[in-house]
N, C-alpha and C. Protein backbone atom coordinates (compact mmCIF):
# COMPACT_ATOMS: atom_id res chain seq x y z
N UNK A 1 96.41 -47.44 15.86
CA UNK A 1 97.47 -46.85 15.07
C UNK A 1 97.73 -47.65 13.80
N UNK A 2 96.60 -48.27 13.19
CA UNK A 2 96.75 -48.60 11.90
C UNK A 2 97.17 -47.60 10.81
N UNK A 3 98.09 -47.73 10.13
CA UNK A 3 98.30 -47.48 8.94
C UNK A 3 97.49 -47.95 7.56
N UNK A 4 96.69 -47.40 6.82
CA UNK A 4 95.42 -48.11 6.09
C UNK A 4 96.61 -47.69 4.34
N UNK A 5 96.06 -48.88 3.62
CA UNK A 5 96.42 -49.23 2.69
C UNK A 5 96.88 -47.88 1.52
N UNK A 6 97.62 -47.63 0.32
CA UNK A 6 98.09 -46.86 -0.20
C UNK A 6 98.31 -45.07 0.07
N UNK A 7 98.85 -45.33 1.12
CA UNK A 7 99.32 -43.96 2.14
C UNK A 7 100.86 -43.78 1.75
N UNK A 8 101.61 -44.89 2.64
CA UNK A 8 102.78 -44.83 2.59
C UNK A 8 103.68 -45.21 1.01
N UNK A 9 104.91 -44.40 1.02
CA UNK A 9 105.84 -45.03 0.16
C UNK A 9 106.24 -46.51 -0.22
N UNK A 10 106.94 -46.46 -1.44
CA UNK A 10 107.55 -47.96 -1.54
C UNK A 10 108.33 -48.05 -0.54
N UNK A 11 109.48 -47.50 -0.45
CA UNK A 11 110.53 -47.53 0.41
C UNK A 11 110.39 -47.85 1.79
N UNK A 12 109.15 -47.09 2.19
CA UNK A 12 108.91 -47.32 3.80
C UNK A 12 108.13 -48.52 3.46
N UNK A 13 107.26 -49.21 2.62
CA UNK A 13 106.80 -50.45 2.85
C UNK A 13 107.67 -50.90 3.01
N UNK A 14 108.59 -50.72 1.80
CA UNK A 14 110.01 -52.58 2.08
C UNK A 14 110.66 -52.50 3.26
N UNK A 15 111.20 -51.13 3.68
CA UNK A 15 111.73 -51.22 5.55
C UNK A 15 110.91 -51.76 6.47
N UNK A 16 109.95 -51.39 6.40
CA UNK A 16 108.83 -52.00 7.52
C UNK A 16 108.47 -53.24 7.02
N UNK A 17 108.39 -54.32 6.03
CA UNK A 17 108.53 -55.46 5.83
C UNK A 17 109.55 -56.29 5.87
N UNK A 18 111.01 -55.70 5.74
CA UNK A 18 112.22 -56.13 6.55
C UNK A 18 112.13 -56.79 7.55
N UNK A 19 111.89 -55.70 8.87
CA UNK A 19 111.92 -55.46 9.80
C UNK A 19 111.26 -56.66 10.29
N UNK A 20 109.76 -56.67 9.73
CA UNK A 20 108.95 -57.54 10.50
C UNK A 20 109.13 -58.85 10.09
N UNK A 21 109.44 -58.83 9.01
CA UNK A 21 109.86 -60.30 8.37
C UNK A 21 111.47 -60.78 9.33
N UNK A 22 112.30 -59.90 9.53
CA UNK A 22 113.62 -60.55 10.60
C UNK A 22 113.31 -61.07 12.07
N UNK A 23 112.19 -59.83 12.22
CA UNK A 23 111.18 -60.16 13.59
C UNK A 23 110.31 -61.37 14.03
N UNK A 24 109.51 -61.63 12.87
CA UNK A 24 108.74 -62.81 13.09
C UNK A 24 109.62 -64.11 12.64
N UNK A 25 110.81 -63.98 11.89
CA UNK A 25 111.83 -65.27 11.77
C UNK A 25 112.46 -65.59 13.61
N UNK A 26 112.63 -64.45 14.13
CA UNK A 26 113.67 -64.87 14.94
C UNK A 26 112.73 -65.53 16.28
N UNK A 27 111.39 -64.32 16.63
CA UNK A 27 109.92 -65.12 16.92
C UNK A 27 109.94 -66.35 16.85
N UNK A 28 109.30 -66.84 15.60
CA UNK A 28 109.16 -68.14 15.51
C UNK A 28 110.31 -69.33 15.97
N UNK A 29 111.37 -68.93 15.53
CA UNK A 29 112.22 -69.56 16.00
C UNK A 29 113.07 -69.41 17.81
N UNK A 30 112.04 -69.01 18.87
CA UNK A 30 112.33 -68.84 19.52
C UNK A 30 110.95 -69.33 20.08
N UNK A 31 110.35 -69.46 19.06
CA UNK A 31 108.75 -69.81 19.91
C UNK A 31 108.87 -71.78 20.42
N UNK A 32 108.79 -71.95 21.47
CA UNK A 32 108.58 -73.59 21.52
C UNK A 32 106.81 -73.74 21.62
N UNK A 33 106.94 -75.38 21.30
CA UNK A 33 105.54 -75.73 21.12
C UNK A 33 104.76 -75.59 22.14
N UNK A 34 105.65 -75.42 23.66
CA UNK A 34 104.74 -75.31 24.68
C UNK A 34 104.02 -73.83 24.82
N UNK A 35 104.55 -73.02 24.18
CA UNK A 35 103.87 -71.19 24.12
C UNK A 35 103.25 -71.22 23.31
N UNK A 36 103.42 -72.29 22.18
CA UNK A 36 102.05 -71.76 21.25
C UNK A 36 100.56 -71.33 21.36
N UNK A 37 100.06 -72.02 22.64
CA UNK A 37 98.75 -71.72 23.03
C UNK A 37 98.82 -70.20 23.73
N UNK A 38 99.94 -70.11 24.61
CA UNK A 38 100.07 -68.55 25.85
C UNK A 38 100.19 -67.76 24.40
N UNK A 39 100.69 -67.93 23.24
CA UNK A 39 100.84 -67.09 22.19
C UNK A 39 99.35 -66.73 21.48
N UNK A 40 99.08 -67.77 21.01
CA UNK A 40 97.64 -67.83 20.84
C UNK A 40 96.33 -66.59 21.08
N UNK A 41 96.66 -66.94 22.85
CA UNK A 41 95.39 -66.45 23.86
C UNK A 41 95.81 -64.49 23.71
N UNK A 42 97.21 -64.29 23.42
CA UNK A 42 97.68 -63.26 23.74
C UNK A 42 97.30 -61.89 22.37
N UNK A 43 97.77 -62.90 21.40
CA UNK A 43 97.10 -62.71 19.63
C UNK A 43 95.91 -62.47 19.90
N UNK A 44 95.44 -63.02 20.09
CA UNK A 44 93.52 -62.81 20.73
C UNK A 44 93.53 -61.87 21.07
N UNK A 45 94.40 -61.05 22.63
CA UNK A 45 94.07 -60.36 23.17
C UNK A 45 93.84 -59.10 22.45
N UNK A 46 95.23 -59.03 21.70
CA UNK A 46 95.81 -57.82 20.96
C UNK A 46 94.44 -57.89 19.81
N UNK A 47 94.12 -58.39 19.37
CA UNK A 47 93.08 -58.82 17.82
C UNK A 47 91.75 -57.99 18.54
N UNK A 48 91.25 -58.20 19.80
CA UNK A 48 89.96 -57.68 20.25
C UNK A 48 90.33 -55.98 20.40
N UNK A 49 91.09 -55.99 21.47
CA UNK A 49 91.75 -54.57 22.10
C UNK A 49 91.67 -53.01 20.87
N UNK A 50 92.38 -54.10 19.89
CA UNK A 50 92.55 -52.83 19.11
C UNK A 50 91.55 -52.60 17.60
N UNK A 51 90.48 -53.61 18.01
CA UNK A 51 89.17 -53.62 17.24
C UNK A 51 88.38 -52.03 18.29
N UNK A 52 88.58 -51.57 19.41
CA UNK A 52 87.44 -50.97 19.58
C UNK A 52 88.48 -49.81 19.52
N UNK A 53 88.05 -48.80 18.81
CA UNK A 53 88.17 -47.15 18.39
C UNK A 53 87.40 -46.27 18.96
N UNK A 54 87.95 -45.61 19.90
CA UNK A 54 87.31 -43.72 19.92
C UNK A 54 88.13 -43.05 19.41
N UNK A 55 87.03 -42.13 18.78
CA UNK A 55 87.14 -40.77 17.87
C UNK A 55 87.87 -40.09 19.04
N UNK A 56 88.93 -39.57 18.07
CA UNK A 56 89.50 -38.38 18.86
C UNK A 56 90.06 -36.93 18.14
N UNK A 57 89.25 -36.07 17.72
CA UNK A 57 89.66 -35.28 16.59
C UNK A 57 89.48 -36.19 15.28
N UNK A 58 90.89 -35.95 14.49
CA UNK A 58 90.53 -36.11 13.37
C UNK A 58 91.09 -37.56 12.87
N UNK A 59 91.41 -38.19 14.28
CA UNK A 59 91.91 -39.57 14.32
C UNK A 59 91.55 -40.15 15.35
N UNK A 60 91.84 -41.86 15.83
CA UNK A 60 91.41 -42.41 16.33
C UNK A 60 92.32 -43.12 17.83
N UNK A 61 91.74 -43.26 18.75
CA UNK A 61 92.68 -44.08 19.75
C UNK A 61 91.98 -45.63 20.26
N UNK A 62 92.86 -46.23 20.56
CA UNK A 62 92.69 -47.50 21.04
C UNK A 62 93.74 -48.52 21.98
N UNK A 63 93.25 -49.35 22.55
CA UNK A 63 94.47 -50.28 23.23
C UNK A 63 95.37 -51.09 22.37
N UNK A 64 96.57 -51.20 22.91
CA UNK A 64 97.43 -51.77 21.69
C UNK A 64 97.86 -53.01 22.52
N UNK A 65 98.58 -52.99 23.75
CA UNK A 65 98.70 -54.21 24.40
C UNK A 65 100.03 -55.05 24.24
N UNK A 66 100.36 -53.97 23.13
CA UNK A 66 101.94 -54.68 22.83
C UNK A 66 103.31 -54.62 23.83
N UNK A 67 102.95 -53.79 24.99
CA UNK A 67 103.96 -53.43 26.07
C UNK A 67 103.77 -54.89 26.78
N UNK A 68 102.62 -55.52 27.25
CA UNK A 68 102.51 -56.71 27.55
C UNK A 68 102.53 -58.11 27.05
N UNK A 69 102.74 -58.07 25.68
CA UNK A 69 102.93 -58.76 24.64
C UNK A 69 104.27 -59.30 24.66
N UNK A 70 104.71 -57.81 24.38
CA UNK A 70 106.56 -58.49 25.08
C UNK A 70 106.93 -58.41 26.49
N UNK A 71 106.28 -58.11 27.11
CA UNK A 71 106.70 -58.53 28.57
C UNK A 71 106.79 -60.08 28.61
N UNK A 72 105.24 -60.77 28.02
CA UNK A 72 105.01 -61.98 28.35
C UNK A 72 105.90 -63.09 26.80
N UNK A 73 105.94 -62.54 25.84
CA UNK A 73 106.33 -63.23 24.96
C UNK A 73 107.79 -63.34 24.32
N UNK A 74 108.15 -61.73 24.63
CA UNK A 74 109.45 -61.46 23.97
C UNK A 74 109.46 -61.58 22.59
N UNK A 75 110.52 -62.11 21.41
CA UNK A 75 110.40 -61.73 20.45
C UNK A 75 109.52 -62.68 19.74
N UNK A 76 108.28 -63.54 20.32
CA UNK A 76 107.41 -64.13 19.94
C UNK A 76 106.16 -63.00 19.87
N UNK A 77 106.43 -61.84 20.45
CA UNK A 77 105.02 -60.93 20.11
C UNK A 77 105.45 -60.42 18.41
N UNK A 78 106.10 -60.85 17.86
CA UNK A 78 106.18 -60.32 16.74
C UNK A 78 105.34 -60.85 15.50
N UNK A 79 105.15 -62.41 15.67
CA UNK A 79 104.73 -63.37 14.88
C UNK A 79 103.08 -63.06 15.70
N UNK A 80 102.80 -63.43 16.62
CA UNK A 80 101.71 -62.77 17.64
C UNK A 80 100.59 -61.57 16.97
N UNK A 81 101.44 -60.69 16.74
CA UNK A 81 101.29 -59.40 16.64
C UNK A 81 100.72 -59.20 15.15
N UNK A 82 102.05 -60.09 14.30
CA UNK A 82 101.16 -60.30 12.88
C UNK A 82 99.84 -60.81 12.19
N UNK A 83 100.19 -62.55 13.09
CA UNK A 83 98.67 -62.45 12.83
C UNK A 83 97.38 -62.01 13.34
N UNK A 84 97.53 -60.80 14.78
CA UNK A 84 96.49 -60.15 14.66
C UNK A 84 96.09 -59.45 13.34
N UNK A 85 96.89 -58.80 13.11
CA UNK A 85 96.80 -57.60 11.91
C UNK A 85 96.45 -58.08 10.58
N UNK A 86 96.91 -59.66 10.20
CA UNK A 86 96.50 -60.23 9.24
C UNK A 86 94.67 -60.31 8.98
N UNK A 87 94.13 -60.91 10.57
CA UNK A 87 93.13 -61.06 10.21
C UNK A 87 92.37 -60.08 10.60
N UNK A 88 92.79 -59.21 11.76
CA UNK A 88 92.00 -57.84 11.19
C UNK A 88 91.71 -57.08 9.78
N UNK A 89 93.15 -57.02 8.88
CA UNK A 89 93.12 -56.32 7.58
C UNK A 89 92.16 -57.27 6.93
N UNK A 90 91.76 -58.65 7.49
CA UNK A 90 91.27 -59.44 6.17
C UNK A 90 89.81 -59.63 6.62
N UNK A 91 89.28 -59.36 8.11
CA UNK A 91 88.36 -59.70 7.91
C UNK A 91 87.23 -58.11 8.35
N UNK A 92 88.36 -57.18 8.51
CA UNK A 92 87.31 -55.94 8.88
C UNK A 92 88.48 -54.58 8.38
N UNK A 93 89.20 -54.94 7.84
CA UNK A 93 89.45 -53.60 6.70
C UNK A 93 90.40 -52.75 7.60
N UNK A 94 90.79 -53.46 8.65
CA UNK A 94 91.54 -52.35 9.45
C UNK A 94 93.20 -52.60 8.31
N UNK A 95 93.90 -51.38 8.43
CA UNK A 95 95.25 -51.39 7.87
C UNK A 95 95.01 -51.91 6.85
N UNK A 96 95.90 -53.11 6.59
CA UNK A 96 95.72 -53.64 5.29
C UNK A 96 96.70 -54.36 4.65
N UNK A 97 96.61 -55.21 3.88
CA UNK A 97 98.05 -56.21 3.33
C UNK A 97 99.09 -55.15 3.13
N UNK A 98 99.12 -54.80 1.92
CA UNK A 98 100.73 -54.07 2.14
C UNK A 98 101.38 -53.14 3.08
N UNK A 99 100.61 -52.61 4.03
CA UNK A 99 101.43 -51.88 5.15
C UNK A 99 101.19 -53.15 6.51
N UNK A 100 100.84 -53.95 5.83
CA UNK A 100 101.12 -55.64 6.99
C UNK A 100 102.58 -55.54 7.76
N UNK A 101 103.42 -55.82 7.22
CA UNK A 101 104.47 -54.90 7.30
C UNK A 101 105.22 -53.99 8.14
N UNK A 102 104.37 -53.04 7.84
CA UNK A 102 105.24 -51.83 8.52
C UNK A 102 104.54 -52.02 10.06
N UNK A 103 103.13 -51.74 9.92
CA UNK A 103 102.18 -51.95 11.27
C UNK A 103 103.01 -53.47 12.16
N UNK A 104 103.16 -54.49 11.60
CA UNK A 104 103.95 -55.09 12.53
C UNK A 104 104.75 -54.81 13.14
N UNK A 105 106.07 -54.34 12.24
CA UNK A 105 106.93 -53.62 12.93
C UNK A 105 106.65 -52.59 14.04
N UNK A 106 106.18 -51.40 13.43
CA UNK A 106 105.94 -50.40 14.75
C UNK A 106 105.18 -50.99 15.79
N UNK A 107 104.55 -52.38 15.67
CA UNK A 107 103.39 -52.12 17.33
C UNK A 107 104.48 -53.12 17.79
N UNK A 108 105.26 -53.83 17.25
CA UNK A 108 106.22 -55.42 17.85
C UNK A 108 107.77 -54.57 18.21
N UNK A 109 108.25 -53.78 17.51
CA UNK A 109 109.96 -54.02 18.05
C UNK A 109 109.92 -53.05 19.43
N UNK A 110 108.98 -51.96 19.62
CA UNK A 110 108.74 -51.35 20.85
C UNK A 110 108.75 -52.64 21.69
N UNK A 111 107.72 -53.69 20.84
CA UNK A 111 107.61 -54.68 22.58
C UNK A 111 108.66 -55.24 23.27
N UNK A 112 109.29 -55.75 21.79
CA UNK A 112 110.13 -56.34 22.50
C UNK A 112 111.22 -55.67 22.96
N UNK A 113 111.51 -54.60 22.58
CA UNK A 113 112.83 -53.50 23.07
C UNK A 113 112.15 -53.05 24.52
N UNK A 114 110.91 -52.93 24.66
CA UNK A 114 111.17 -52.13 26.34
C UNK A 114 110.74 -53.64 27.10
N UNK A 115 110.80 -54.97 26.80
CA UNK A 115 110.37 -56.15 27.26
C UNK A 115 111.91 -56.18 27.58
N UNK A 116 113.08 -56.27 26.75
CA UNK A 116 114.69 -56.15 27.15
C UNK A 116 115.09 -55.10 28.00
N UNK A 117 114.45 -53.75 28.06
CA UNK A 117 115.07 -52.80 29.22
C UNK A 117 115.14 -53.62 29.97
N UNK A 118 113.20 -53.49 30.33
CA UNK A 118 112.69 -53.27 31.79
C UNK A 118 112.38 -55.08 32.41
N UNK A 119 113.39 -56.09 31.57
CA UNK A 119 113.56 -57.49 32.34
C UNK A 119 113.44 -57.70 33.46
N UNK A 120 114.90 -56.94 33.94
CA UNK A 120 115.61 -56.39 35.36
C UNK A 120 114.20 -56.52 36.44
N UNK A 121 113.39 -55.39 36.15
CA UNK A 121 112.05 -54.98 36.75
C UNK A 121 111.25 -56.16 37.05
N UNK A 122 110.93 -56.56 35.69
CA UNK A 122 109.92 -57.28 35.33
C UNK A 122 110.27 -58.69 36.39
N UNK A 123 111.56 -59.06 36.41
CA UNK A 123 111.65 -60.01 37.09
C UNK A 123 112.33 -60.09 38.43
N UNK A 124 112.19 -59.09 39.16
CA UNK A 124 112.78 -58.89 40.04
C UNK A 124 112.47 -59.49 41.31
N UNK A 125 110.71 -59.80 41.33
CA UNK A 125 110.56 -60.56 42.81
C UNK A 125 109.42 -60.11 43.62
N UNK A 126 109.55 -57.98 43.60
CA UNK A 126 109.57 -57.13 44.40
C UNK A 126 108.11 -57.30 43.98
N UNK A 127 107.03 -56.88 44.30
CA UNK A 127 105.58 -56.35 43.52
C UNK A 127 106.31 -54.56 43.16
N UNK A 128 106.60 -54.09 43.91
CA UNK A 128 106.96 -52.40 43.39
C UNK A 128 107.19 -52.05 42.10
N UNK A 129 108.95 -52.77 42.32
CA UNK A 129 109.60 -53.02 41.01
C UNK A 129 109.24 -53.39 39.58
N UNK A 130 108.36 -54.75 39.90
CA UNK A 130 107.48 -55.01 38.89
C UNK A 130 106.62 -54.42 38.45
N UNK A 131 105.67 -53.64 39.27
CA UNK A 131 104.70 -52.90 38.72
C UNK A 131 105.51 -51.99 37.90
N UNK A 132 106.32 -50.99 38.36
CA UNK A 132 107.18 -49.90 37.38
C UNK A 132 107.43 -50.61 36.37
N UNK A 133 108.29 -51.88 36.44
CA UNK A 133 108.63 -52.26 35.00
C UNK A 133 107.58 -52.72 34.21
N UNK A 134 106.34 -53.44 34.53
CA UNK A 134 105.39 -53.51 33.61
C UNK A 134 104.67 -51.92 33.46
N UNK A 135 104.58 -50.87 34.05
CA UNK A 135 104.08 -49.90 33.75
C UNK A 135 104.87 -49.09 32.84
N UNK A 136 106.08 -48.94 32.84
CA UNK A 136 107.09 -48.56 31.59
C UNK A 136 107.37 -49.48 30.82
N UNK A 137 106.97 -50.56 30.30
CA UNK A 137 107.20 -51.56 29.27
C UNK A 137 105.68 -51.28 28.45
N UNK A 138 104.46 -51.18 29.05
CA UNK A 138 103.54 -51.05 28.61
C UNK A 138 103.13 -49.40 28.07
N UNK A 139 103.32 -48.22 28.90
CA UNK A 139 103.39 -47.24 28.11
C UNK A 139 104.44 -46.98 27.26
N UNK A 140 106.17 -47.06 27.37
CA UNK A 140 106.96 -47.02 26.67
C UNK A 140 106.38 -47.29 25.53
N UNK A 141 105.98 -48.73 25.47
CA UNK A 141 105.91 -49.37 24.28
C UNK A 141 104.69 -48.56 23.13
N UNK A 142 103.72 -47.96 23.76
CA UNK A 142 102.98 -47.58 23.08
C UNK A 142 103.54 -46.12 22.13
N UNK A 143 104.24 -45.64 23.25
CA UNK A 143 104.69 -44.30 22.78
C UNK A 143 105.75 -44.51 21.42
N UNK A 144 106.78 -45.46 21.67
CA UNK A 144 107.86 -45.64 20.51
C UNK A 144 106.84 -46.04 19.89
N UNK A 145 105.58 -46.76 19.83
CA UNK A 145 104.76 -47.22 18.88
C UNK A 145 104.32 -45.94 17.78
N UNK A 146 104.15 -44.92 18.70
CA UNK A 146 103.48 -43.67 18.34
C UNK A 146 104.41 -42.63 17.35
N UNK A 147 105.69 -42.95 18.34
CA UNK A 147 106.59 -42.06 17.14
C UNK A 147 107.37 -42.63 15.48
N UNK A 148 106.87 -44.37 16.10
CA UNK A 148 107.52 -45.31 14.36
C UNK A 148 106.47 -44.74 13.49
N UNK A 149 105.45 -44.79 13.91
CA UNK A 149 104.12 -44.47 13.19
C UNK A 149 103.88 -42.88 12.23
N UNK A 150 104.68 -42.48 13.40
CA UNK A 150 104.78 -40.65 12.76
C UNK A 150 105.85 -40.61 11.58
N UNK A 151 106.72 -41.49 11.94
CA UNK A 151 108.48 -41.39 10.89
C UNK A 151 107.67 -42.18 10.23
N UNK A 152 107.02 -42.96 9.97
CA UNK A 152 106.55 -43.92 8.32
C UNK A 152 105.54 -42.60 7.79
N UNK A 153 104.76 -42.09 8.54
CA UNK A 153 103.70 -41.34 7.50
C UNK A 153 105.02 -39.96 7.26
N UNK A 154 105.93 -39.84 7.99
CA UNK A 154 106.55 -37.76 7.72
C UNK A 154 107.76 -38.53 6.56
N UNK A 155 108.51 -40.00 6.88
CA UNK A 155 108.84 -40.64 5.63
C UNK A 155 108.63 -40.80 4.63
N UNK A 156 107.06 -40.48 4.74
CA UNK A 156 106.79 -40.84 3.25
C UNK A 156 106.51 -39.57 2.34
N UNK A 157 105.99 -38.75 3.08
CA UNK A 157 106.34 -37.01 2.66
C UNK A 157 105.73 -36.08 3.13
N UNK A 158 105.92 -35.07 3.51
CA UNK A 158 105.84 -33.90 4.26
C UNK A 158 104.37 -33.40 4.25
N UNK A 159 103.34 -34.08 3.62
CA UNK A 159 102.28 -33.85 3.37
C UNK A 159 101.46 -34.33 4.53
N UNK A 160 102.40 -35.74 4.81
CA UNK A 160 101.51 -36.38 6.34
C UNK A 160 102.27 -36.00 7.65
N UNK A 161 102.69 -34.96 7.58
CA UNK A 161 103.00 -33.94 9.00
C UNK A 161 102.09 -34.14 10.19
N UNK A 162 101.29 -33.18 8.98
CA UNK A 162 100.07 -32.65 10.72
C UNK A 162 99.60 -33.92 11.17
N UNK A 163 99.27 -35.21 10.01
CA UNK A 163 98.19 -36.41 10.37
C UNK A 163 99.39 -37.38 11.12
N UNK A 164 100.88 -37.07 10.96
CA UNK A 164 101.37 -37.78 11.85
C UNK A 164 101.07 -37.06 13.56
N UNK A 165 101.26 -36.17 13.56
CA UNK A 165 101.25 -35.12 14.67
C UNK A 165 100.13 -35.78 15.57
N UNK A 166 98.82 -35.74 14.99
CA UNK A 166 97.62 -35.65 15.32
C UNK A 166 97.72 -37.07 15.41
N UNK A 167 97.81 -38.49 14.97
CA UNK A 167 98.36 -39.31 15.71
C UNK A 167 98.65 -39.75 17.40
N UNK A 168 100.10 -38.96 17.06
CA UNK A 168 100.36 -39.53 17.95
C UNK A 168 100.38 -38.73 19.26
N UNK A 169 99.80 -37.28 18.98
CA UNK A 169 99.22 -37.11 20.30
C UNK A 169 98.28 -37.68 20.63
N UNK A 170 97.00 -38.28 19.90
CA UNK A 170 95.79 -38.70 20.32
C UNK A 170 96.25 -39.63 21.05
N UNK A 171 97.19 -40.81 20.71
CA UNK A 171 97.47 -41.72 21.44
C UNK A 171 98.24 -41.87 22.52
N UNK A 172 98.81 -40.44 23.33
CA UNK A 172 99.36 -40.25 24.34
C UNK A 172 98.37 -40.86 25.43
N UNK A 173 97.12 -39.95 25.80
CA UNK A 173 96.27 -40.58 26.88
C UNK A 173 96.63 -42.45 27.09
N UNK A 174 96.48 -42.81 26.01
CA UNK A 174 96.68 -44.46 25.88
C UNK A 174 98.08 -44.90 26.34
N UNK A 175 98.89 -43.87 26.57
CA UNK A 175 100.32 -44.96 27.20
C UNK A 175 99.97 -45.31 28.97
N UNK A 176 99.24 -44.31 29.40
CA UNK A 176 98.96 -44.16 30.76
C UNK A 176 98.14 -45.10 31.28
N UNK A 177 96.94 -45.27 30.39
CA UNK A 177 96.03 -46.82 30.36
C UNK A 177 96.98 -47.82 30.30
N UNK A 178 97.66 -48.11 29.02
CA UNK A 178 98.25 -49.28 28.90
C UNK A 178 99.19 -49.10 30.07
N UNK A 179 99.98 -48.59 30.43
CA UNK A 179 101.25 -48.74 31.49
C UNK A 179 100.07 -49.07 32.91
N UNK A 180 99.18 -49.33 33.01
CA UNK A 180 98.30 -49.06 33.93
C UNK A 180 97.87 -50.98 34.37
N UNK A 181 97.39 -50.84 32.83
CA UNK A 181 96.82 -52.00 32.75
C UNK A 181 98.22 -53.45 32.65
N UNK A 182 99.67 -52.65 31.94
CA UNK A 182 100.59 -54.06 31.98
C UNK A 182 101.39 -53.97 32.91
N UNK A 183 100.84 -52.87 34.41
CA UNK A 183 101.26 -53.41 35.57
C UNK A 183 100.75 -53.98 36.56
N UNK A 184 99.45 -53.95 36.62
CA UNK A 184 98.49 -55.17 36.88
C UNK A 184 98.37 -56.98 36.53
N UNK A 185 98.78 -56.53 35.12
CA UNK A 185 98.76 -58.02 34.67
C UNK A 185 100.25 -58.54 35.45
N UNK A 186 101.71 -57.89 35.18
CA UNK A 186 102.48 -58.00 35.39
C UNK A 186 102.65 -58.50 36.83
N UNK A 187 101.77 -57.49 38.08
CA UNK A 187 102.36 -58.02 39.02
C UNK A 187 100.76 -59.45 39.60
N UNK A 188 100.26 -59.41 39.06
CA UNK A 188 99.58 -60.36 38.77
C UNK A 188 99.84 -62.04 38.66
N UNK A 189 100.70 -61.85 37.69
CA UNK A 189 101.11 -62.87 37.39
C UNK A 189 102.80 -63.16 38.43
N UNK A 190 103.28 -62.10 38.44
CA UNK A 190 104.18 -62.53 39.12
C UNK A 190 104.02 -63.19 40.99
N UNK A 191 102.57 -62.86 40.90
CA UNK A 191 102.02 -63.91 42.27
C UNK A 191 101.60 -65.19 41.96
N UNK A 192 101.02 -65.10 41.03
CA UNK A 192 99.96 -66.54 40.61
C UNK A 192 101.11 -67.72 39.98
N UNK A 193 102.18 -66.76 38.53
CA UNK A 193 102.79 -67.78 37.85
C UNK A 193 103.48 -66.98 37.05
N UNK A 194 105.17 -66.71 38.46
CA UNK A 194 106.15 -66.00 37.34
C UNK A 194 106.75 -66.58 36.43
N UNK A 195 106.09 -67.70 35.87
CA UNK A 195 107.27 -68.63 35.02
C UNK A 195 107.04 -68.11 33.99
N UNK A 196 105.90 -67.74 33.60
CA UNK A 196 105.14 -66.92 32.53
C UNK A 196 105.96 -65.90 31.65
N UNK A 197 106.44 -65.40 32.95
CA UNK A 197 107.33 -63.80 32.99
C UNK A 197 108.76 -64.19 32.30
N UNK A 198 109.56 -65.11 33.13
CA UNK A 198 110.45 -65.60 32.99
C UNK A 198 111.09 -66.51 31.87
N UNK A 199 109.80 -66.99 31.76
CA UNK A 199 110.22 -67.54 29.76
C UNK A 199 110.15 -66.76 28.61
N UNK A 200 109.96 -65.41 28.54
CA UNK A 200 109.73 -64.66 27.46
C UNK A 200 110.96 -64.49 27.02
N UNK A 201 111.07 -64.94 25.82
CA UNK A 201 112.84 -64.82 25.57
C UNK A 201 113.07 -63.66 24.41
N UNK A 202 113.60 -62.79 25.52
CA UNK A 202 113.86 -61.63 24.69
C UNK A 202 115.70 -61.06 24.50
């Protein structure tokens, strides 16, 4: 769900650079030196995931990973999240510097907003519980991903309707994967090493 370079408006750039710029301040400053590496490995994750694309119609789908991002990071997937996108736009053309920005925003405040629902879940103890809450933190997240994505391109004018449309249905199939895959990790970890879970400060 990249947004690629001179699409969008001024206006929706500077909101979506707001956003991500308040995001990755409060991130960073919530990040301690001991997550920098779990941050790291996680940036990675997100940086590979959403390098591989299938065609789907007249747009593309892929894993985004950001439902687990903030499960595990909280508002550290924001800074996370950026510099995937940095060095994707810089070293293979995906998105691109000035919608740096907005693409942060839409794939990061989903994370961390359904990482704050579904806490409760996430840390509850249960394997059940957990699985649901990592399985609705991880599709949730993709989907609000799907509809920020539609309001920046129908924001910017009525021309990118249908290509928002076509969007973000393509990327429906993908909430079901991801909710799939960040309740696995989720209850995963909550056997091996819920501390993981439990420090994400969201």
């Amino acid at each position: 769900m990249h947004i690629s370079e001179g699409v969008l408006s001024a206006p929706v750039l500077l909101g979506g650079a707001a956003v991500a710029a308040a995001g990755v301040a409060v991130g960073l400053k919530r990040l301690g030196h001991d997550r920098i590496p779990q941050t790291a490995i996680l940036s990675s994750a997100f940086f590979v995931a959403s390098l591989i694309h299938v065609p789907v119609g007249v747009t593309s789908a892929h894993l985004i990973l950001n439902g687990l991002l903030g499960a595990i990071l909280g508002w550290a997937a924001f800074p996370a999240i950026l510099v995937a996108l940095l060095l994707q736009a810089v070293l293979f053309q995906f998105g691109g510097l000035t919608v740096l920005g907005v693409n942060t925003a839409t794939m990061a405040l989903p994370a961390v907003l359904c990482a704050w629902a579904f806490r409760p879940l996430l840390l509850s103890g249960n394997s059940r519980k957990a699985a649901l809450g990592g399985f609705l933190c991880g599709s949730l997240a993709v989907f609000l991903a799907g509809i920020l994505v539609a309001l920046a391109l129908i924001g910017t004018g009525e021309a990118f309707r249908t290509a928002a449309l076509a969007i973000f249905l393509a990327n429906l199939p993908v909430t079901v994967i991801e909710g799939l895959v960040t309740a696995a990790a989720v209850v995963f970890l909550g056997h091996v090493k819920p501390e993981i879970l439990s420090s994400a400060q969201t």
